[in-house]
Protein backbone atom coordinates (compact mmCIF):
# COMPACT_ATOMS: atom_id res chain seq x y z
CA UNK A 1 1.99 -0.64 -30.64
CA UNK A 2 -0.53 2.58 -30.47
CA UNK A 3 1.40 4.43 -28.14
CA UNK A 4 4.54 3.67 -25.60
CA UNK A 5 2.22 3.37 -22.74
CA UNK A 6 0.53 -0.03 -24.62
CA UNK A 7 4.08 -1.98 -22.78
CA UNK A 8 2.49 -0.41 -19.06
CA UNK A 9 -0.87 -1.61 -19.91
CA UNK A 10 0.55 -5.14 -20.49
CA UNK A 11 2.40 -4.68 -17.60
CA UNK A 12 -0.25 -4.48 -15.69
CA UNK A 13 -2.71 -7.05 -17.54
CA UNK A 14 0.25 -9.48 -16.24
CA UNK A 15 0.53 -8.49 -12.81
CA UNK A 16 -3.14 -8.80 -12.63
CA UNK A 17 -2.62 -12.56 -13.45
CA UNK A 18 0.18 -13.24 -11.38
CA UNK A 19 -1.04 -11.68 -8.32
CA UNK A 20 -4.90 -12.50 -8.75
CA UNK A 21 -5.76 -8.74 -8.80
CA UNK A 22 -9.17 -7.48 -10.89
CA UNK A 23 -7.18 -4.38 -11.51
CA UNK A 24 -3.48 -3.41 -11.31
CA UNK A 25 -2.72 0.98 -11.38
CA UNK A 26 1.36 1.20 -11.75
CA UNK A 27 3.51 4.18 -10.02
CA UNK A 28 6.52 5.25 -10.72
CA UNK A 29 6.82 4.42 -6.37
CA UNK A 30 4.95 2.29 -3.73
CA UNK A 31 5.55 5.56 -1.77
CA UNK A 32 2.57 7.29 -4.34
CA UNK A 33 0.97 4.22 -4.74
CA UNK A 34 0.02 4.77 -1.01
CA UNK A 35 -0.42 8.38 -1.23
CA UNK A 36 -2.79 7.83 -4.44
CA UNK A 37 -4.56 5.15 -2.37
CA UNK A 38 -5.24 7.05 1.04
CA UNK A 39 -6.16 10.17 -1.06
CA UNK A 40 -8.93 8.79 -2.68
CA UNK A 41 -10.42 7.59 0.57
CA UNK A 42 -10.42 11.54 1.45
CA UNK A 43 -11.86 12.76 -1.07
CA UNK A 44 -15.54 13.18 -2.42
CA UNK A 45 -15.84 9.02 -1.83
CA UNK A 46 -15.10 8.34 1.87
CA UNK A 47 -14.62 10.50 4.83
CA UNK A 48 -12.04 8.58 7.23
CA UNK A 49 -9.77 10.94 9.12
CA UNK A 50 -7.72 8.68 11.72
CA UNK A 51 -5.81 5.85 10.78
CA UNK A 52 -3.69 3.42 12.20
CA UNK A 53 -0.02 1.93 10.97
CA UNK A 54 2.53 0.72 12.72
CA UNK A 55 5.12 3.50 14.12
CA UNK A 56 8.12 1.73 12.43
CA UNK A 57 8.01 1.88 8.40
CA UNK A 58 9.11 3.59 5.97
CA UNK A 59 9.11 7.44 7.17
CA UNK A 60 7.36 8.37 3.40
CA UNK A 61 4.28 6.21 4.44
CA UNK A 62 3.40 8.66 7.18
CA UNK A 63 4.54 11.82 5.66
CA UNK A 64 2.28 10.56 2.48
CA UNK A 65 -0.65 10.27 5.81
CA UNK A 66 0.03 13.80 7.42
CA UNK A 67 0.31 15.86 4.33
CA UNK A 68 -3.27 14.33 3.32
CA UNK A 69 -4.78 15.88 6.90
CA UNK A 70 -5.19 12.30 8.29
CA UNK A 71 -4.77 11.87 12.02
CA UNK A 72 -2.12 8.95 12.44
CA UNK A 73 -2.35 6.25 15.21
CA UNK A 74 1.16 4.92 15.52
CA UNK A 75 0.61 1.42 16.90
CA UNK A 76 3.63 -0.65 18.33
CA UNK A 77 3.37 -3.99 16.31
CA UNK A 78 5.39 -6.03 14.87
CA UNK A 79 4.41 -7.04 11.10
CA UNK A 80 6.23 -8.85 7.83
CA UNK A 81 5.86 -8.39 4.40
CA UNK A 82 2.91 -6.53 4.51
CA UNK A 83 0.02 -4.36 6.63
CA UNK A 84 -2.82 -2.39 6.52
CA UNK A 85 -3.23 1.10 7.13
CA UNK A 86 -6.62 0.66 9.09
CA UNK A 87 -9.70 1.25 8.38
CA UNK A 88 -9.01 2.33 4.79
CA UNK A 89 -8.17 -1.40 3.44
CA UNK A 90 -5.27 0.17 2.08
CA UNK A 91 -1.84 -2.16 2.37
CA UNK A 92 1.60 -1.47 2.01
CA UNK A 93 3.23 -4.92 0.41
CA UNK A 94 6.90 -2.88 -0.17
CA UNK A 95 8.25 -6.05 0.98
CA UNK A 96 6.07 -8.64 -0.34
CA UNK A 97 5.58 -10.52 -3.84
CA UNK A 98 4.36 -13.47 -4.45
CA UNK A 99 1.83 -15.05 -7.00
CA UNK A 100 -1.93 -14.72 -6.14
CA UNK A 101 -0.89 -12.54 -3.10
CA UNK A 102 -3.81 -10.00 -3.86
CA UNK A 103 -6.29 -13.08 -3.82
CA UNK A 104 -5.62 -14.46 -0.67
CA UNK A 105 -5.87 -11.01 1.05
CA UNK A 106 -8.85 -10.41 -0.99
CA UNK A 107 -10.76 -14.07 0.37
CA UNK A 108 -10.26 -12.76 3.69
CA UNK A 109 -12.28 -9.57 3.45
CA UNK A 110 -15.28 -11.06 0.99
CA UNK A 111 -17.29 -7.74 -0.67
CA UNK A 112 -14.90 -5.39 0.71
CA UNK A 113 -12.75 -2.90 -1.80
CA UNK A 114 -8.95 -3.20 -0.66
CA UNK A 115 -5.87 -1.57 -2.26
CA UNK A 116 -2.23 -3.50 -2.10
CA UNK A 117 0.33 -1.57 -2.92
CA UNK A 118 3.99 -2.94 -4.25
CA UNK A 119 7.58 -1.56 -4.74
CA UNK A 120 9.80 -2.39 -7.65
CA UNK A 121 12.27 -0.41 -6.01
CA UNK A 122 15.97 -1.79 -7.05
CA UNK A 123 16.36 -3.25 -3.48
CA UNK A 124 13.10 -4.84 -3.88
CA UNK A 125 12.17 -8.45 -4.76
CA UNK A 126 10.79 -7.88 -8.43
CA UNK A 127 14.08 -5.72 -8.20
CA UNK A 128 13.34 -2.79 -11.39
CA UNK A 129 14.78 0.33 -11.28
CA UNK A 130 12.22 2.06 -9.50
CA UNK A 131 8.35 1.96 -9.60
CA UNK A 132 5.23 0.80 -7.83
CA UNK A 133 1.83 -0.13 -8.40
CA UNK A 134 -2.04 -0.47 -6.75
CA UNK A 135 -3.89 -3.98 -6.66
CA UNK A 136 -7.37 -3.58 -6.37
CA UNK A 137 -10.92 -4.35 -6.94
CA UNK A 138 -12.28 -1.15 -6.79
CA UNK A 139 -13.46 0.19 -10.48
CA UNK A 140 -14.26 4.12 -9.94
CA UNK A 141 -10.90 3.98 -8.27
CA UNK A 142 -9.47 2.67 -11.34
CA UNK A 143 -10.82 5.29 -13.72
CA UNK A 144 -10.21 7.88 -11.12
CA UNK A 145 -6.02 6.65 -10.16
CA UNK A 146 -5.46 6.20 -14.19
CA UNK A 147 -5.89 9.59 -14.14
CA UNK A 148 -4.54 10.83 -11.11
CA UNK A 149 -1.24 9.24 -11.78
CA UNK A 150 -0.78 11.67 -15.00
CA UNK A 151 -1.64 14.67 -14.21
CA UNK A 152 -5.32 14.35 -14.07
CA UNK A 153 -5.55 12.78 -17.28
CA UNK A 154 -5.18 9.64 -19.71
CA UNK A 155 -1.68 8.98 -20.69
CA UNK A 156 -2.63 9.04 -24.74
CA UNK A 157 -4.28 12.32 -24.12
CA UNK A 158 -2.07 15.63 -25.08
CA UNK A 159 -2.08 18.36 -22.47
CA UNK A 160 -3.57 20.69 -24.98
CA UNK A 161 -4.84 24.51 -24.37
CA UNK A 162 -9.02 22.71 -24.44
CA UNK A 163 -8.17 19.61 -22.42
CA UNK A 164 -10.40 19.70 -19.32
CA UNK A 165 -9.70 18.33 -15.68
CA UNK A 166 -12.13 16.64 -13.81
CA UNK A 167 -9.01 15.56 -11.13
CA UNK A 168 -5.92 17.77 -9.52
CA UNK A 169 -3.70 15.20 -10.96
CA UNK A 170 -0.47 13.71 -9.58
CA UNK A 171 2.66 12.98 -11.78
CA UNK A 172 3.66 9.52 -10.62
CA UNK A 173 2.86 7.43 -14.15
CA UNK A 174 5.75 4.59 -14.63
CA UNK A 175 7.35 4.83 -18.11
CA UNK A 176 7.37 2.55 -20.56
CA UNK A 177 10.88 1.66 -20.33
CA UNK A 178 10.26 0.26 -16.65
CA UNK A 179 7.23 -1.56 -17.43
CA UNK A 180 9.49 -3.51 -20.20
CA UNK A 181 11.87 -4.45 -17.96
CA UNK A 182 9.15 -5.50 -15.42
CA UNK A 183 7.65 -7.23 -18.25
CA UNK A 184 10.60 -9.15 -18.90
CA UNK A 185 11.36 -9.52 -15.01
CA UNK A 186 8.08 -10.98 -14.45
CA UNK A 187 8.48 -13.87 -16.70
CA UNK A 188 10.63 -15.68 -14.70
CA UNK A 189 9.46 -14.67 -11.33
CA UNK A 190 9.11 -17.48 -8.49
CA UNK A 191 5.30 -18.38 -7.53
CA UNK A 192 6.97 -18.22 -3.94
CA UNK A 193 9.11 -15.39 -2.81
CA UNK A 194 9.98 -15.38 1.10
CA UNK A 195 8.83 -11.62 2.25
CA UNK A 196 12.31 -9.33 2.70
CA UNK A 197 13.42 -8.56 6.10
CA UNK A 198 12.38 -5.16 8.05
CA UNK A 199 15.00 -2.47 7.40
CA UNK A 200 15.50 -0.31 10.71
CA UNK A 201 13.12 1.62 10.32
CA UNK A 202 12.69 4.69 13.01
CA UNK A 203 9.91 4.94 15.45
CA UNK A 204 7.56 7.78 13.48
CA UNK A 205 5.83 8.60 16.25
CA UNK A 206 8.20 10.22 17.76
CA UNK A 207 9.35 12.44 14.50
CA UNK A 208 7.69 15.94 14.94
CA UNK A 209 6.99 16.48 11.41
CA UNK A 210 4.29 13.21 11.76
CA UNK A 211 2.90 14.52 15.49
C-alpha cells in the first residue's frame, strides 16, 4: 500500500462493480454527497437555480439546497428508496442498495450525466459507521469532487506553503478505516436488498429556515 487512502480507492473500484457505476466519489455522508453533487451543477458548469424534491426527507437535503442559493420546489409525493432532485439528475438513494442499482437508473436516461448518492450511515443497509458516496458517469465531475471532498485537493497531496487551489474545497473525504470496513461489508452483501422504510420525516416546506 502507497498511502492509507489506496483501501478508499478499492473501495470504490468495488462499489463501482457492484452497483454498475463508471465512477464511484466516497463521503464521509450522503448528506455531502448531495451537497457536493448540487454544487457542482452551480458552479462554472451548469446554471440551474430551482429545483424540485419532495417536502418530506431528510431536513439536511434541503438545508444542503438553500445554503447553495437554489430555489426549492417542495412537491407532495410519495417516493421509496430513492428520488431525484429535478432537473439536476442528482438522486438521493439514503435508503436504497442493491447490486447494479446505478445501471438500471442509468438505462433509463441514455446519454444523460446522473449522480446517485448513498448512505453508509449505521442505520443504513450497508450499515458502516458513517459515510457516503456519489455514483456517476460524469468524468470532469470526478476530477473536480476528488478534489472537492479534501479540501480542494488530492488526498496524497500535502497541504504545503506552494500547494495551489484550483477548487474552494470541502472536507468530507471518508477515511481509510471506513472504507475497510465497507470493504469487508461489501463482500457479503445481498444482490437484492428491499429499500428501508421512510422515517417521519417533517414537511420542509413549511420550516422557515428552507422558505
Amino acid at each position: 500500500m502507497k498511502n492509507a487512502f489506496d483501501v478508499v480507492r478499492d473501495f470504490e473500484a468495488a462499489l463501482c462493480e457492484y452497483t454498475g457505476a463508471p465512477y464511484c466519489v466516497t463521503t464521509n455522508s450522503c448528506t455531502e454527497a448531495l451537497g457536493m453533487s448540487m454544487e457542482y451543477h452551480k458552479g462554472p458548469y451548469r446554471d440551474k437555480d430551482i429545483i424540485s424534491m419532495p417536502k418530506r426527507t431528510y431536513v439536511g437535503v434541503g438545508m444542503q439546497a438553500k445554503r447553495l442559493g437554489y430555489i426549492i420546489n417542495f412537491q407532495d409525493i410519495k417516493w421509496s428508496g430513492i428520488y431525484e432532485i429535478f432537473p439536476l439528475g442528482v438522486y438521493d438513494a439514503a435508503k436504497r442498495f442493491r447490486r447494479g442499482m446505478f445501471r438500471e437508473i442509468a438505462n433509463t436516461r441514455p446519454g444523460d450525466n446522473i449522480y446517485v448518492c448513498l448512505s453508509f450511515h449505521y442505520t443504513k443497509i450497508l450499515s458502516l459507521t458513517q459515510g457516503g458516496c456519489i455514483l456517476h458517469n460524469d468524468s470532469a465531475f470526478d476530477d473536480w469532487a476528488r478534489q472537492m471532498r479534501f479540501d480542494g485537493r488530492e488526498e496524497c497531496e500535502p497541504a504545503g506553503n506552494e500547494m495551489q487551489y484550483d477548487v474552494l474545497g470541502r472536507h468530507c473525504y471518508m477515511g481509510p478505516e471506513v472504507a475497510a470496513l465497507g470493504l469487508r461489508k461489501l463482500m457479503a452483501a445481498k444482490d437484492f436488498n428491499e429499500d428501508l422504510p421512510m422515517d417521519n420525516y417533517p414537511d420542509l416546506s413549511k420550516i422557515e429556515v428552507l422558505e
